[in-house]
PDB file of N, CA and C in Angstrom:
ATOM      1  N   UNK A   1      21.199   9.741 -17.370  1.00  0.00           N
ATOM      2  CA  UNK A   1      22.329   8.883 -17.090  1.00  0.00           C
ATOM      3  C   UNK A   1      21.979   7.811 -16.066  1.00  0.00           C
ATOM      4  N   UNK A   2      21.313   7.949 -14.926  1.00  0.00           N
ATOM      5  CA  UNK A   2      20.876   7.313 -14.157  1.00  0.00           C
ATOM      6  C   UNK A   2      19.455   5.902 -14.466  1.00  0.00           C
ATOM      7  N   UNK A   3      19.160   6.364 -15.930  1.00  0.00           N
ATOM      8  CA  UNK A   3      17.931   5.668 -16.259  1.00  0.00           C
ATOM      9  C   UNK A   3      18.487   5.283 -17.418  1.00  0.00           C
ATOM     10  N   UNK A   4      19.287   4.160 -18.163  1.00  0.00           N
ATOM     11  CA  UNK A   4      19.715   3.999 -19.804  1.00  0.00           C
ATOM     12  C   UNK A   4      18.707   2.990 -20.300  1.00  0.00           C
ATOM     13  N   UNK A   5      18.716   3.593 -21.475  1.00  0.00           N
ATOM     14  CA  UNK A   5      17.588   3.184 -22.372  1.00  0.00           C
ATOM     15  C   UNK A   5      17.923   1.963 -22.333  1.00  0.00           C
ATOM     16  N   UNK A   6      17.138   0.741 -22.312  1.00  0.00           N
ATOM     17  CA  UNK A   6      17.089  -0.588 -22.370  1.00  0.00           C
ATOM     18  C   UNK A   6      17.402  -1.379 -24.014  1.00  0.00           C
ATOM     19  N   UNK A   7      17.954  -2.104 -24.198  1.00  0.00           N
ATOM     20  CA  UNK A   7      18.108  -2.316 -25.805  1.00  0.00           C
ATOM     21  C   UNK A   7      16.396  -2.871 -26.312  1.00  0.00           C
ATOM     22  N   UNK A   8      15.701  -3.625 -25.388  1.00  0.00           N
ATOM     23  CA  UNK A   8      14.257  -3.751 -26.005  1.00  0.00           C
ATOM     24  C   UNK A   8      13.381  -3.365 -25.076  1.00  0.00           C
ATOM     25  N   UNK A   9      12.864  -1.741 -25.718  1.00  0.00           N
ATOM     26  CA  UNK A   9      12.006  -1.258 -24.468  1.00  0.00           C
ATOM     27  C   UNK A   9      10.684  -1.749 -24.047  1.00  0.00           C
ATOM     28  N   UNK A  10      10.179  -2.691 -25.459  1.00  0.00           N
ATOM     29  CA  UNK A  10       8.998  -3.119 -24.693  1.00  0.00           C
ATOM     30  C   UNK A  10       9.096  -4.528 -23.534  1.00  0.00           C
ATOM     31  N   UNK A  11      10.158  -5.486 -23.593  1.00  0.00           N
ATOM     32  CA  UNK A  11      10.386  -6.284 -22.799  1.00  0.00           C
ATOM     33  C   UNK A  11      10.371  -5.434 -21.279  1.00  0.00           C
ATOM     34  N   UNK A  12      11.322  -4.484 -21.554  1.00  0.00           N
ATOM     35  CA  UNK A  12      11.851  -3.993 -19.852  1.00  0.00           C
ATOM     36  C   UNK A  12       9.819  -3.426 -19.185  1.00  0.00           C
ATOM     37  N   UNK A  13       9.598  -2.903 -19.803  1.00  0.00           N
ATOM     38  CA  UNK A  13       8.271  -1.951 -19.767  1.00  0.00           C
ATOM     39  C   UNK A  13       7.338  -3.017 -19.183  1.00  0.00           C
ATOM     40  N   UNK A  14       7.723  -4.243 -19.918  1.00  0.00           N
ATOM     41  CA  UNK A  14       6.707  -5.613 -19.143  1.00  0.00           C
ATOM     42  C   UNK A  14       6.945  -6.216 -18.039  1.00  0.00           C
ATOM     43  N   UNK A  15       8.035  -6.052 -17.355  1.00  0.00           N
ATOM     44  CA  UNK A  15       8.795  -6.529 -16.735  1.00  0.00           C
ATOM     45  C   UNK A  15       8.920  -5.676 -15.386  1.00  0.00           C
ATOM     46  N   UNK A  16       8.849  -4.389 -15.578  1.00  0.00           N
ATOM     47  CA  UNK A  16       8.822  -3.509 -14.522  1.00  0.00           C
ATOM     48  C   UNK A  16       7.705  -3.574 -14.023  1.00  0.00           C
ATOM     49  N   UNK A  17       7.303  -3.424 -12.261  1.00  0.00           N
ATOM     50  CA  UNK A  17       6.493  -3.088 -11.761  1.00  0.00           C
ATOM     51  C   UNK A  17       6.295  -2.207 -11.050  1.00  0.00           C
ATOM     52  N   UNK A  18       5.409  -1.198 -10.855  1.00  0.00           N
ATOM     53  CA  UNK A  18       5.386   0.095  -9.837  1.00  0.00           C
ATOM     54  C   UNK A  18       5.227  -0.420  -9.001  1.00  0.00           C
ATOM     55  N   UNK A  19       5.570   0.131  -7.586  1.00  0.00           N
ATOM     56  CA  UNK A  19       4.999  -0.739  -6.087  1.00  0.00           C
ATOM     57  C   UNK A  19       3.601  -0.092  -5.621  1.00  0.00           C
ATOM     58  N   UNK A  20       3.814   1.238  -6.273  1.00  0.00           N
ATOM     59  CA  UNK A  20       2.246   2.157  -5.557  1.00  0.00           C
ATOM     60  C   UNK A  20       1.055   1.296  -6.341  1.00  0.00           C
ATOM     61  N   UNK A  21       1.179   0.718  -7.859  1.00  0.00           N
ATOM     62  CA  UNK A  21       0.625   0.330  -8.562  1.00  0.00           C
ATOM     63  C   UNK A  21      -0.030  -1.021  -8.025  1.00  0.00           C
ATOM     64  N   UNK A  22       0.885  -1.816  -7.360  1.00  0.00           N
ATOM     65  CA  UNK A  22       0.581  -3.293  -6.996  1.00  0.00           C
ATOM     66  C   UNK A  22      -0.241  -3.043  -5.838  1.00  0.00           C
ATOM     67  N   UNK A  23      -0.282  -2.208  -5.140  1.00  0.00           N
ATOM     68  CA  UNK A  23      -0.795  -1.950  -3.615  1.00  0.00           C
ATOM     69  C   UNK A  23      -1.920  -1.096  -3.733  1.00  0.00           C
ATOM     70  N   UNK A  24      -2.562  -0.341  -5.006  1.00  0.00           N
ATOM     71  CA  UNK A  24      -3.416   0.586  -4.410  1.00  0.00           C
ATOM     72  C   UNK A  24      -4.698   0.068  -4.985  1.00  0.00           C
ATOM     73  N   UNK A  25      -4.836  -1.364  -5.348  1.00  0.00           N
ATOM     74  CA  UNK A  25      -6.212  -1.898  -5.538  1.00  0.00           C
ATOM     75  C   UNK A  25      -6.976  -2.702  -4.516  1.00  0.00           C
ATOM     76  N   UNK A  26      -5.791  -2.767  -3.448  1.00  0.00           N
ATOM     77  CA  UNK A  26      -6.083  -3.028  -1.948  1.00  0.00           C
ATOM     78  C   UNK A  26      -6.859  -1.517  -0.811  1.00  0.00           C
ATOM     79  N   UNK A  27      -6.633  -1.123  -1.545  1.00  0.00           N
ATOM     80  CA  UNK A  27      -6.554   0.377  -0.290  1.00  0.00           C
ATOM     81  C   UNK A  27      -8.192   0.168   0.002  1.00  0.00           C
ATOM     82  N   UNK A  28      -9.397   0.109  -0.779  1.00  0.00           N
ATOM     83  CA  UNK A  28     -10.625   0.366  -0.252  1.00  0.00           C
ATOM     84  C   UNK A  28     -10.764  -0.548   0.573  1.00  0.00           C
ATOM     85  N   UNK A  29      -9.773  -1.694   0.792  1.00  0.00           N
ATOM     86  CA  UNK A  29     -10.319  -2.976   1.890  1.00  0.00           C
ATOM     87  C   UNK A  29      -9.482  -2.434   3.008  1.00  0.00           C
ATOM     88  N   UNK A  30      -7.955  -2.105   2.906  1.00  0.00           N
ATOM     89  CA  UNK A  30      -7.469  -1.984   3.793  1.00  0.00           C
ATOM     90  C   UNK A  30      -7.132  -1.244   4.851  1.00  0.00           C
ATOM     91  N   UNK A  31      -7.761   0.379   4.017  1.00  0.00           N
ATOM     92  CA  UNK A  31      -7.954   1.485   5.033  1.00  0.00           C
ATOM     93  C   UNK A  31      -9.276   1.579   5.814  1.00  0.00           C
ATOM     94  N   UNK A  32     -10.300   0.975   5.689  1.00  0.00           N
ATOM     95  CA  UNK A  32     -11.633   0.426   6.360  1.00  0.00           C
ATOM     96  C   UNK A  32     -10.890  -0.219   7.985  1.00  0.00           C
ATOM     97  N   UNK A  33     -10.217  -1.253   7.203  1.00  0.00           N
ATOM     98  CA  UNK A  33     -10.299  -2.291   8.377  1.00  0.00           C
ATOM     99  C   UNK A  33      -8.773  -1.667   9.253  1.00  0.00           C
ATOM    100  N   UNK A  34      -8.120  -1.261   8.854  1.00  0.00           N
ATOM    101  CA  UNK A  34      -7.143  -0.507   9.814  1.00  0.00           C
ATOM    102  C   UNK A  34      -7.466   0.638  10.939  1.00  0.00           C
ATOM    103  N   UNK A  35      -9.058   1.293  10.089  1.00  0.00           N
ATOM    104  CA  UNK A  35      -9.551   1.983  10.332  1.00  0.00           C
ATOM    105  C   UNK A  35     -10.512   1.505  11.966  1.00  0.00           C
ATOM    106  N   UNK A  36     -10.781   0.364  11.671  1.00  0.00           N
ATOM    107  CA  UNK A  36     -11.808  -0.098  13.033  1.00  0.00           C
ATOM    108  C   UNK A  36     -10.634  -0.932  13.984  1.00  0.00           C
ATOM    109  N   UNK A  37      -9.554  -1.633  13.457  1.00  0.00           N
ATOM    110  CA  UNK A  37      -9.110  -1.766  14.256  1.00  0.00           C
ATOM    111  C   UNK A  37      -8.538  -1.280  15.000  1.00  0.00           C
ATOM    112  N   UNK A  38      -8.018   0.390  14.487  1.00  0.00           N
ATOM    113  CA  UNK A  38      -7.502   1.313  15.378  1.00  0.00           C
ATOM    114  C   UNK A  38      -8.343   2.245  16.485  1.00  0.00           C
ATOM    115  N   UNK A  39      -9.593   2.149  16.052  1.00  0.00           N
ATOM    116  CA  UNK A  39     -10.835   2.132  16.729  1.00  0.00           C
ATOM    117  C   UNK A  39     -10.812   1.637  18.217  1.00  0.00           C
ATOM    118  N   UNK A  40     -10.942  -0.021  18.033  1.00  0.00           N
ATOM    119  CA  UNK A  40     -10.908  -0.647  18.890  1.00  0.00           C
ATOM    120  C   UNK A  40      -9.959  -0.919  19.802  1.00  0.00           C
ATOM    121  N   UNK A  41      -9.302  -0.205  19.233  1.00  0.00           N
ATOM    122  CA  UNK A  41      -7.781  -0.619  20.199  1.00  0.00           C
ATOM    123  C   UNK A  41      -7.738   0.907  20.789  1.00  0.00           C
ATOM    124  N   UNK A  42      -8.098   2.523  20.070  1.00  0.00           N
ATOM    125  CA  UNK A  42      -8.369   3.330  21.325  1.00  0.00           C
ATOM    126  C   UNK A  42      -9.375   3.213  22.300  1.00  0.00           C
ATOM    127  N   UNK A  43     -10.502   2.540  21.591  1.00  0.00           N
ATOM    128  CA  UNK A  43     -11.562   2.342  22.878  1.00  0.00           C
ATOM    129  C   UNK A  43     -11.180   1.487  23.773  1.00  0.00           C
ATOM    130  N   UNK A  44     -10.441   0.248  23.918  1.00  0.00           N
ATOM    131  CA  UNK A  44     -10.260  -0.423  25.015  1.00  0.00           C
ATOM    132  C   UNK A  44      -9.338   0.120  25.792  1.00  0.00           C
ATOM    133  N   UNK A  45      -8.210   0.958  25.349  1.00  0.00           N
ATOM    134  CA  UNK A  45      -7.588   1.642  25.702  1.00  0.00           C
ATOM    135  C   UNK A  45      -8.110   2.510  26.748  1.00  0.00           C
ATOM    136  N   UNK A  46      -9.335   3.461  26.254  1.00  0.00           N
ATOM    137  CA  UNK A  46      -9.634   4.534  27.213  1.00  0.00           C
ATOM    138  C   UNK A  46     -10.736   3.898  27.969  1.00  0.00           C
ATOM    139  N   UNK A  47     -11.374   2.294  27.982  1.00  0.00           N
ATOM    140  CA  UNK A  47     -11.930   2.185  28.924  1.00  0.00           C
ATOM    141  C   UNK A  47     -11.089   1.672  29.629  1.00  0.00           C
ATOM    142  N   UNK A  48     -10.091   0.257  29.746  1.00  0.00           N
ATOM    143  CA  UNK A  48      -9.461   0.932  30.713  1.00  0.00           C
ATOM    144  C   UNK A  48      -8.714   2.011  31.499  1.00  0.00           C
ATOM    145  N   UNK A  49      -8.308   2.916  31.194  1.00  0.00           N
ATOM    146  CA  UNK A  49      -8.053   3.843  31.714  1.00  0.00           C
ATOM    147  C   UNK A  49      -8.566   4.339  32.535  1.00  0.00           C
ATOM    148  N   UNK A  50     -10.348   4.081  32.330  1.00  0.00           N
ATOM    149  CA  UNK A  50     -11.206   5.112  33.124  1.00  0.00           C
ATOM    150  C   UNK A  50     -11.234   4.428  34.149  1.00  0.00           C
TER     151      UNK A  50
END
């Protein structure tokens, strides 16, 4: 009930986009570089501190 069949399912089917779909051909660039910048931001962190 929540999902009604579309009168032309291949239009709707073209038309829809997943969001996990649009975003996860980014992930090998973007978990790298989130990755060092979170890096760098605890290391400056704990040198100043020290």
């Amino acid at each position: 009930m929540s999902n009604p069949t579309p009168v032309e399912p291949s239009h709707s089917a073209a038309v829809e986009q997943d969001a996990v779909e649009s975003v996860v051909h980014l992930m090998p660039l973007v978990l790298p570089l989130a990755g060092g910048v979170l890096m760098l931001l605890l290391a400056s962190i704990a040198v100043f501190m020290a």
